[in-house]
PDB file of N, CA and C in Angstrom:
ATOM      1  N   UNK A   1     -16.162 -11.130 -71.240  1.00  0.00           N
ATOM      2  CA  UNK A   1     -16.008  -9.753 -70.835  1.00  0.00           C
ATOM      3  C   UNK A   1     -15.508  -8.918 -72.001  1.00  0.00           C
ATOM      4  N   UNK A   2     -14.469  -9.146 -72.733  1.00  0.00           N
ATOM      5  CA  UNK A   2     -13.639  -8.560 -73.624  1.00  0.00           C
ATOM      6  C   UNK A   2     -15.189  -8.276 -74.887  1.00  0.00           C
ATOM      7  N   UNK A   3     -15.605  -8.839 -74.855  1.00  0.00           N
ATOM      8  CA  UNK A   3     -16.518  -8.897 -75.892  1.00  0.00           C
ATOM      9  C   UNK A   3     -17.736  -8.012 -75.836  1.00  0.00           C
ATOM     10  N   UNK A   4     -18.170  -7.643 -74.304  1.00  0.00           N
ATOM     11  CA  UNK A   4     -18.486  -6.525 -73.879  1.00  0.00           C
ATOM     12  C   UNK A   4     -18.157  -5.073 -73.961  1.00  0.00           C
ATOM     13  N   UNK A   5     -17.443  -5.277 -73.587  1.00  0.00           N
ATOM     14  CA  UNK A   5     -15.928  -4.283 -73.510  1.00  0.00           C
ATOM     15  C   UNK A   5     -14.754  -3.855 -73.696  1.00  0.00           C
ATOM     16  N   UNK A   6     -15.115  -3.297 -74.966  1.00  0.00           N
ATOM     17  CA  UNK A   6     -13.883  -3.373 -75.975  1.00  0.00           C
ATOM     18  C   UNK A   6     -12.434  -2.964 -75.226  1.00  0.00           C
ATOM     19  N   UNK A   7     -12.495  -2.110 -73.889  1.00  0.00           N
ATOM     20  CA  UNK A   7     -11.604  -1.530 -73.175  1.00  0.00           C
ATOM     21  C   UNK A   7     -10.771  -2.500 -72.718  1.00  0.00           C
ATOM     22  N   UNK A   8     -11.765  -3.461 -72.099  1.00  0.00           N
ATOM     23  CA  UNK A   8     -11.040  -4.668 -71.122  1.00  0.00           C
ATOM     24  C   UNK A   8      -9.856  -5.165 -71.740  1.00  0.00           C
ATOM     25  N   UNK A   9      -8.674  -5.957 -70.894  1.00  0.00           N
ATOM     26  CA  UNK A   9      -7.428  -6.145 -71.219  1.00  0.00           C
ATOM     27  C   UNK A   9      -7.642  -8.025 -70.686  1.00  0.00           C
ATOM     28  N   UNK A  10      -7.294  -8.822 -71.762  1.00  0.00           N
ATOM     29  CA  UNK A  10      -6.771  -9.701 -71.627  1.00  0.00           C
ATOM     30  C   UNK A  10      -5.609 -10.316 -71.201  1.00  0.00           C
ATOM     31  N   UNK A  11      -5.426 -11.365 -70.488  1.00  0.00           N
ATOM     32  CA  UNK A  11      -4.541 -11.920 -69.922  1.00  0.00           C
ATOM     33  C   UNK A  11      -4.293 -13.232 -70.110  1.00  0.00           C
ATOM     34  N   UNK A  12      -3.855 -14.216 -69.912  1.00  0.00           N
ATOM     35  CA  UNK A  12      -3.921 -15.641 -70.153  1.00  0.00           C
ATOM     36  C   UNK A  12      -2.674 -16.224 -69.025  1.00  0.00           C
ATOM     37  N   UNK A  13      -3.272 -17.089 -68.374  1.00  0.00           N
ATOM     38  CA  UNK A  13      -1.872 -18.275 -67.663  1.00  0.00           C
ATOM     39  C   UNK A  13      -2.720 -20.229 -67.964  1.00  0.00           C
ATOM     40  N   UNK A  14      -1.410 -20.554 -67.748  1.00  0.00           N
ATOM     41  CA  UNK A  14      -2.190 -21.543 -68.377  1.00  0.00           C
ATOM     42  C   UNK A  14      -2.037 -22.939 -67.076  1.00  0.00           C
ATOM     43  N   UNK A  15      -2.996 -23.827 -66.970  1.00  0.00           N
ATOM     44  CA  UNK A  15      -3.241 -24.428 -65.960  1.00  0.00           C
ATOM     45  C   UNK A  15      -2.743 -26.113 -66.117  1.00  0.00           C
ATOM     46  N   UNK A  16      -1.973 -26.260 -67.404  1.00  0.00           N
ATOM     47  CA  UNK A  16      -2.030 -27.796 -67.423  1.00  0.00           C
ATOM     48  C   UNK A  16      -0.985 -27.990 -66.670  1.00  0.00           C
ATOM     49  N   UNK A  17       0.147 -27.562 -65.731  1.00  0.00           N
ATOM     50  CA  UNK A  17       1.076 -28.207 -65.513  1.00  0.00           C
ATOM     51  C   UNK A  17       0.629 -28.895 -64.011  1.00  0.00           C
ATOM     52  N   UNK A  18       0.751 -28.251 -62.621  1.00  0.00           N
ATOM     53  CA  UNK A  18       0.161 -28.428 -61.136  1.00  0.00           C
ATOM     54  C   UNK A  18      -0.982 -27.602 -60.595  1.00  0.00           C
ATOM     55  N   UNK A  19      -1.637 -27.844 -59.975  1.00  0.00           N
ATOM     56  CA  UNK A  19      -2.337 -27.446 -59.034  1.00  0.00           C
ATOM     57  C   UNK A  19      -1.829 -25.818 -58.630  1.00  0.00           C
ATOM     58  N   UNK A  20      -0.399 -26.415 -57.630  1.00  0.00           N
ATOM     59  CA  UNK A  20       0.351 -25.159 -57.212  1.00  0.00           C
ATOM     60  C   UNK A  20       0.956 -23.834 -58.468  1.00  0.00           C
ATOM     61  N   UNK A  21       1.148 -24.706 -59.412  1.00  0.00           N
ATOM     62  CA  UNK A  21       1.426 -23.893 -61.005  1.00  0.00           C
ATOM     63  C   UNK A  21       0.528 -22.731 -61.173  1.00  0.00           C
ATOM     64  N   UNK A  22      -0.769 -23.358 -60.846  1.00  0.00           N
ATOM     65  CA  UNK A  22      -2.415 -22.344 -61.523  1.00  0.00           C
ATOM     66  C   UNK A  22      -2.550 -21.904 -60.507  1.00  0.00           C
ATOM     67  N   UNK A  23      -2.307 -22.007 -58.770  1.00  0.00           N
ATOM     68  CA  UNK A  23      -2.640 -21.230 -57.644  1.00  0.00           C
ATOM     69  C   UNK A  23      -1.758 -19.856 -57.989  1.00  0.00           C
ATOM     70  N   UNK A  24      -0.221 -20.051 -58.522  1.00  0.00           N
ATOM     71  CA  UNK A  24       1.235 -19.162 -58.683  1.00  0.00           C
ATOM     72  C   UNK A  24      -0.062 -18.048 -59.698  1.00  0.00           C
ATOM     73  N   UNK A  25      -0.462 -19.103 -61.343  1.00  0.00           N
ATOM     74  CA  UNK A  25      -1.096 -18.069 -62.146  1.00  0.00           C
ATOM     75  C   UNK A  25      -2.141 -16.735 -61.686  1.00  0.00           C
ATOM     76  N   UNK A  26      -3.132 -17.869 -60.577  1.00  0.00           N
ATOM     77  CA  UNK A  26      -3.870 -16.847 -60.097  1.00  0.00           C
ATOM     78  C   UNK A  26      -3.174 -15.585 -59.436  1.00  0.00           C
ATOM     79  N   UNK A  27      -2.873 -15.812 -58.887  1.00  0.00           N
ATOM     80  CA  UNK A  27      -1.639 -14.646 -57.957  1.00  0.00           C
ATOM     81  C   UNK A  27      -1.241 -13.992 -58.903  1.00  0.00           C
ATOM     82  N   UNK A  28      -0.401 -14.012 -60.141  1.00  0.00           N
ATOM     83  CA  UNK A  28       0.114 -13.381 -60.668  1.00  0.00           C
ATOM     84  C   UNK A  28      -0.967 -12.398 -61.634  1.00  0.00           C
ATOM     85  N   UNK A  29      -2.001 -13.326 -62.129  1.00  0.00           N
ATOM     86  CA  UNK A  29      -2.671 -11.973 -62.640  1.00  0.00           C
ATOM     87  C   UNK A  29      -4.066 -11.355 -61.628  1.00  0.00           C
ATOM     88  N   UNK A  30      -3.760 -11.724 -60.829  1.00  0.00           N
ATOM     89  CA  UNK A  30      -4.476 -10.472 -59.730  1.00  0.00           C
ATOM     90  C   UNK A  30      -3.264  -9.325 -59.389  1.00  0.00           C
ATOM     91  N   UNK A  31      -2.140  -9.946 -59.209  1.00  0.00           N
ATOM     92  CA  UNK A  31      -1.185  -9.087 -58.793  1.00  0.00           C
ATOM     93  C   UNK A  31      -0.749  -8.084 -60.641  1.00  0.00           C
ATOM     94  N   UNK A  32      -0.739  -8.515 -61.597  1.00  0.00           N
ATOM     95  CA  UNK A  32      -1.149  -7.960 -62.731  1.00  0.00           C
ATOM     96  C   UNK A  32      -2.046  -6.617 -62.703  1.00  0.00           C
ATOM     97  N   UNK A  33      -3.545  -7.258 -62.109  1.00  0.00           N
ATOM     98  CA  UNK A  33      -4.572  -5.972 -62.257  1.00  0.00           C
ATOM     99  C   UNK A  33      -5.826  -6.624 -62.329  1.00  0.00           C
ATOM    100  N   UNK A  34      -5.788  -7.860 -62.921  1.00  0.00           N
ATOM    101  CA  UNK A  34      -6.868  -8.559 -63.166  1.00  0.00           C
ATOM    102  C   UNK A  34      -7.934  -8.393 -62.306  1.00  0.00           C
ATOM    103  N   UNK A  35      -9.459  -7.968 -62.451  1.00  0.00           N
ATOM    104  CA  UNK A  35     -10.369  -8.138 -61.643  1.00  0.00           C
ATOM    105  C   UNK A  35     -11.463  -8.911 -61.694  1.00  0.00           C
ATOM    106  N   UNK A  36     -11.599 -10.089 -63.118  1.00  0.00           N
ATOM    107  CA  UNK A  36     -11.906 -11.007 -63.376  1.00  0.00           C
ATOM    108  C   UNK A  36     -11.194 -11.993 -63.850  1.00  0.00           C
ATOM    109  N   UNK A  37     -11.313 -13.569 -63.215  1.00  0.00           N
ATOM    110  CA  UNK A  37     -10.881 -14.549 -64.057  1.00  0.00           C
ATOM    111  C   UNK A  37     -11.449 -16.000 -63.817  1.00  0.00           C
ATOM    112  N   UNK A  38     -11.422 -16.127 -64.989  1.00  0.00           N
ATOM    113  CA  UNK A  38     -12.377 -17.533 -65.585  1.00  0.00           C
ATOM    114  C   UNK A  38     -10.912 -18.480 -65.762  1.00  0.00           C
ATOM    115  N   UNK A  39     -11.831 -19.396 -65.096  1.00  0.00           N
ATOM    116  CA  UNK A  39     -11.308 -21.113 -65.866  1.00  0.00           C
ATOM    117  C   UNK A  39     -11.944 -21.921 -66.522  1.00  0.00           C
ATOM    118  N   UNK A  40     -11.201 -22.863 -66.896  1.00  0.00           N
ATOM    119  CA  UNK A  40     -12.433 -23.768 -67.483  1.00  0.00           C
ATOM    120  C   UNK A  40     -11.945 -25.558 -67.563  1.00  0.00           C
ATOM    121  N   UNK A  41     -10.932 -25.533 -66.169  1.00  0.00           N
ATOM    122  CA  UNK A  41      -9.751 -26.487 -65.472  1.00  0.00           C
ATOM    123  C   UNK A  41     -10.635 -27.427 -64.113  1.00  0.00           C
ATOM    124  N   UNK A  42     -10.327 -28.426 -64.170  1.00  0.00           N
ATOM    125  CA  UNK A  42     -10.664 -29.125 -62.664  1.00  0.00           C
ATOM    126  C   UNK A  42      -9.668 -30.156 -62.945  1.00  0.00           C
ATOM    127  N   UNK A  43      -9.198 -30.487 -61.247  1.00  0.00           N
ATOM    128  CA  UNK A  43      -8.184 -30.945 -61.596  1.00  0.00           C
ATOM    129  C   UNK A  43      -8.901 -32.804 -60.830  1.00  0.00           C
ATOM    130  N   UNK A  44      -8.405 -33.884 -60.787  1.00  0.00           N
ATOM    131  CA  UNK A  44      -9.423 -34.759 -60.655  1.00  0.00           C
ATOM    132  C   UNK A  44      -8.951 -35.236 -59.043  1.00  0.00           C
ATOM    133  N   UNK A  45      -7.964 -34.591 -58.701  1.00  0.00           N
ATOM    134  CA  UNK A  45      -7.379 -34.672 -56.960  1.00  0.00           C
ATOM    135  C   UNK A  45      -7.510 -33.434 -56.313  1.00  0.00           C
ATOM    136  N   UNK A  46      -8.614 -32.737 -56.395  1.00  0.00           N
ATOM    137  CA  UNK A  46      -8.479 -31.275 -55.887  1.00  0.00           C
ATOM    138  C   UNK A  46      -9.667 -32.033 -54.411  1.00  0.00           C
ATOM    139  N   UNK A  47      -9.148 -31.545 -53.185  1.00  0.00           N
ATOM    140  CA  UNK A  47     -10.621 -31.758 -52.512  1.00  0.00           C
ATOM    141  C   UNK A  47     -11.740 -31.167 -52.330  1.00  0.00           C
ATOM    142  N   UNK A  48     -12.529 -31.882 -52.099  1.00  0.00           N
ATOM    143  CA  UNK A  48     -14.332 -31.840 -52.033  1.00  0.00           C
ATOM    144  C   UNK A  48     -14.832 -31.199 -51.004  1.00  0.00           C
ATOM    145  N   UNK A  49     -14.362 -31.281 -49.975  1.00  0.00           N
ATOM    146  CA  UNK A  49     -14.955 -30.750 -48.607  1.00  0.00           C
ATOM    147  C   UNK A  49     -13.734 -30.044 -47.950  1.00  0.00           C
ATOM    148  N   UNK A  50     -12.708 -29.204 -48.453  1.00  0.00           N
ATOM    149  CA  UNK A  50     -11.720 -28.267 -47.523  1.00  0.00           C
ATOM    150  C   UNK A  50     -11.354 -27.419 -49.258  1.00  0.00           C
ATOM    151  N   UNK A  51     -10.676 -26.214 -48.966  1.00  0.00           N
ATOM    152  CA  UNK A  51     -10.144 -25.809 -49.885  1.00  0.00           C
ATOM    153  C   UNK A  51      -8.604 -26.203 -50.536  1.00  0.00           C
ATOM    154  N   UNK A  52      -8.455 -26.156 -51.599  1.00  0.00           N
ATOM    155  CA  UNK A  52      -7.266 -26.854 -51.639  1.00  0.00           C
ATOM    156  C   UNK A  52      -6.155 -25.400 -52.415  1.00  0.00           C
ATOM    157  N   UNK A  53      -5.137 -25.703 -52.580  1.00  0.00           N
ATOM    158  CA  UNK A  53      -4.118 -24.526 -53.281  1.00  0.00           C
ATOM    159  C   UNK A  53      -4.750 -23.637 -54.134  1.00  0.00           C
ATOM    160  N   UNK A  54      -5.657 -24.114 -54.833  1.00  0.00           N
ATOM    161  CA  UNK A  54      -6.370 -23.518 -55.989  1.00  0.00           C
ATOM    162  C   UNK A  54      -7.371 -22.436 -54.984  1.00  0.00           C
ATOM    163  N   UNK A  55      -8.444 -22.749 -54.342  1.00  0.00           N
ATOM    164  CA  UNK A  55      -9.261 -22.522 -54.060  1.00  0.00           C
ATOM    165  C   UNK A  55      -8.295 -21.449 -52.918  1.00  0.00           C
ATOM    166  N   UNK A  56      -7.469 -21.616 -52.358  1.00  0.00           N
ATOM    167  CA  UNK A  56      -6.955 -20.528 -51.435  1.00  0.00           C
ATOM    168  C   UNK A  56      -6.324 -19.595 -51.644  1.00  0.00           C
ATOM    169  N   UNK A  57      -5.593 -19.848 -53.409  1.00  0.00           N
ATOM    170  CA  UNK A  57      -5.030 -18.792 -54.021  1.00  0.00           C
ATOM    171  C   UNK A  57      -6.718 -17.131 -54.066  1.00  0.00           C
ATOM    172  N   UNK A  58      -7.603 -18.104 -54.589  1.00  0.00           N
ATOM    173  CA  UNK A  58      -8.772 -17.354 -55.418  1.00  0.00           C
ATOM    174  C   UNK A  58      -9.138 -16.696 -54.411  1.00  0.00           C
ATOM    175  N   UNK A  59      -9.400 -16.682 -53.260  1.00  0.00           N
ATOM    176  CA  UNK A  59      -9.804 -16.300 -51.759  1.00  0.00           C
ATOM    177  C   UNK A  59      -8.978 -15.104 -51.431  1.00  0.00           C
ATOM    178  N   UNK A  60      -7.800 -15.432 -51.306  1.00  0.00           N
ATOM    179  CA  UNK A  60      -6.819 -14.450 -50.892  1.00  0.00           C
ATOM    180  C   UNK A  60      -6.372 -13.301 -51.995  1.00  0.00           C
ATOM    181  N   UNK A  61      -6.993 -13.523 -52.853  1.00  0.00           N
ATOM    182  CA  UNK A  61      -7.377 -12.068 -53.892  1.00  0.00           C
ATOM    183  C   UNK A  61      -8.403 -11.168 -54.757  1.00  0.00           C
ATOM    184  N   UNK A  62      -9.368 -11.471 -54.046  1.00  0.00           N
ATOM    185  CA  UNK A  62     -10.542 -10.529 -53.741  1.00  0.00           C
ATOM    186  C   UNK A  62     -10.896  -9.782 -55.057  1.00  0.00           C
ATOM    187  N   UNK A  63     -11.266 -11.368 -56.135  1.00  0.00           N
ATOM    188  CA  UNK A  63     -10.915 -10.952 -57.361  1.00  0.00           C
ATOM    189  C   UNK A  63     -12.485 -11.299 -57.717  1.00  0.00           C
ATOM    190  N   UNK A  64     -12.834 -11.504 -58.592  1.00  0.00           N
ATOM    191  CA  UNK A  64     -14.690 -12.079 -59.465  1.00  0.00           C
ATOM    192  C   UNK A  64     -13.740 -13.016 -60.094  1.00  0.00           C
ATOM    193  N   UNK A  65     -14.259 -14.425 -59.417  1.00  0.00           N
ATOM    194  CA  UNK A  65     -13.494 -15.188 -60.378  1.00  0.00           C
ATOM    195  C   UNK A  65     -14.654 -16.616 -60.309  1.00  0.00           C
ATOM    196  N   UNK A  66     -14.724 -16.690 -61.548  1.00  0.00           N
ATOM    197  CA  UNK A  66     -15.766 -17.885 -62.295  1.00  0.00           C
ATOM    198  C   UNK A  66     -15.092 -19.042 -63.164  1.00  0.00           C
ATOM    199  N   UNK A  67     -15.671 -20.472 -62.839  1.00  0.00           N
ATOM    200  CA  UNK A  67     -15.224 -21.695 -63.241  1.00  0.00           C
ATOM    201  C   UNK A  67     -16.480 -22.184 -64.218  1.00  0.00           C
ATOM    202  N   UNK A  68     -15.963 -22.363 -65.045  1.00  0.00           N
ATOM    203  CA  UNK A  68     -16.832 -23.153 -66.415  1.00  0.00           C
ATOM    204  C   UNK A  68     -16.935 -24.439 -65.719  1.00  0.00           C
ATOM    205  N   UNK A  69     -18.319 -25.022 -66.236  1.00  0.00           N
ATOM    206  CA  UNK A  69     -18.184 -26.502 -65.386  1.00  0.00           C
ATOM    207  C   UNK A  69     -19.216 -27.413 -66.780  1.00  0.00           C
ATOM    208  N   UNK A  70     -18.372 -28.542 -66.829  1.00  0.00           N
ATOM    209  CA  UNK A  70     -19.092 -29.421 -67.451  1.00  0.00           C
ATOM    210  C   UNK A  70     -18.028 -29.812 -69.278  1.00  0.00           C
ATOM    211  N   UNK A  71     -16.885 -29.667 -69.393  1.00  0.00           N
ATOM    212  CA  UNK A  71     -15.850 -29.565 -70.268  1.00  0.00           C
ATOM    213  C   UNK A  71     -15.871 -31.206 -70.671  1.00  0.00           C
ATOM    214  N   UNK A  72     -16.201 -32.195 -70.142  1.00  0.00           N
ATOM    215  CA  UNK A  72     -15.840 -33.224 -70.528  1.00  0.00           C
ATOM    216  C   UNK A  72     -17.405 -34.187 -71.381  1.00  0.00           C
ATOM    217  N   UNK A  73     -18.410 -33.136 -71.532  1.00  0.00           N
ATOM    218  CA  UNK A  73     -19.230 -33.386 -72.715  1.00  0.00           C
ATOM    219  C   UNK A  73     -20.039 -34.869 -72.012  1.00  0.00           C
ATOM    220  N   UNK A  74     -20.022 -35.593 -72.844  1.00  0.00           N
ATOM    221  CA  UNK A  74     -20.774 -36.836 -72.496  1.00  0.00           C
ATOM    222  C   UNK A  74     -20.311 -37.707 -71.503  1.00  0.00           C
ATOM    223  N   UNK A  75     -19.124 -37.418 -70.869  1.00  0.00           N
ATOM    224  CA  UNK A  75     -18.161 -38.141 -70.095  1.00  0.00           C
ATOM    225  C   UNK A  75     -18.349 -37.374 -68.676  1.00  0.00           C
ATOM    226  N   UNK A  76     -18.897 -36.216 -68.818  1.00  0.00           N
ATOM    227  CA  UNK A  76     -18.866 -35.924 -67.229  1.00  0.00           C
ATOM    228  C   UNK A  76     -20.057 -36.391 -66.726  1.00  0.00           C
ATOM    229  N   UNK A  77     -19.770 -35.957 -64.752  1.00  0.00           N
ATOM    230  CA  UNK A  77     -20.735 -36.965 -64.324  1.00  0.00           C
ATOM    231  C   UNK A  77     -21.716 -36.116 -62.779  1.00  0.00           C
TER     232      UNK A  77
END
């Protein structure tokens, strides 16, 4: 985006610590202003078929938010 748009404002939280850690981040930069945000995080206990902390943070703030998929190169599956 930023690269588009020289206007746009960057933000950063960072996702290595919990699950509940990066649900807190999301919240905080929607509650920030944020109206896009990218990851590029999966966590390897998140579930498959219900939403989990992550996925209910992103829901409940009615934000454009996009996940990079495929980070682990020759190893993913």
């Amino acid at each position: 985006m930023h690269a588009v748009s020289r206007i746009a404002k960057l933000a950063f939280y960072t996702a290595v610590n919990t699950q509940a850690d990066f649900a807190s981040g999301i919240l905080a930069l929607a509650n920030a202003g944020a109206k896009v945000i990218d990851d590029d995080v999966g966590y390897a206990d998140e579930p498959f078929f219900r939403d989990g902390v992550v996925a209910q943070a992103i829901k409940s703030q009615g934000v454009a938010y996009f996940s990079s998929a495929g980070n682990d190169g020759h190893s993913s599956k």
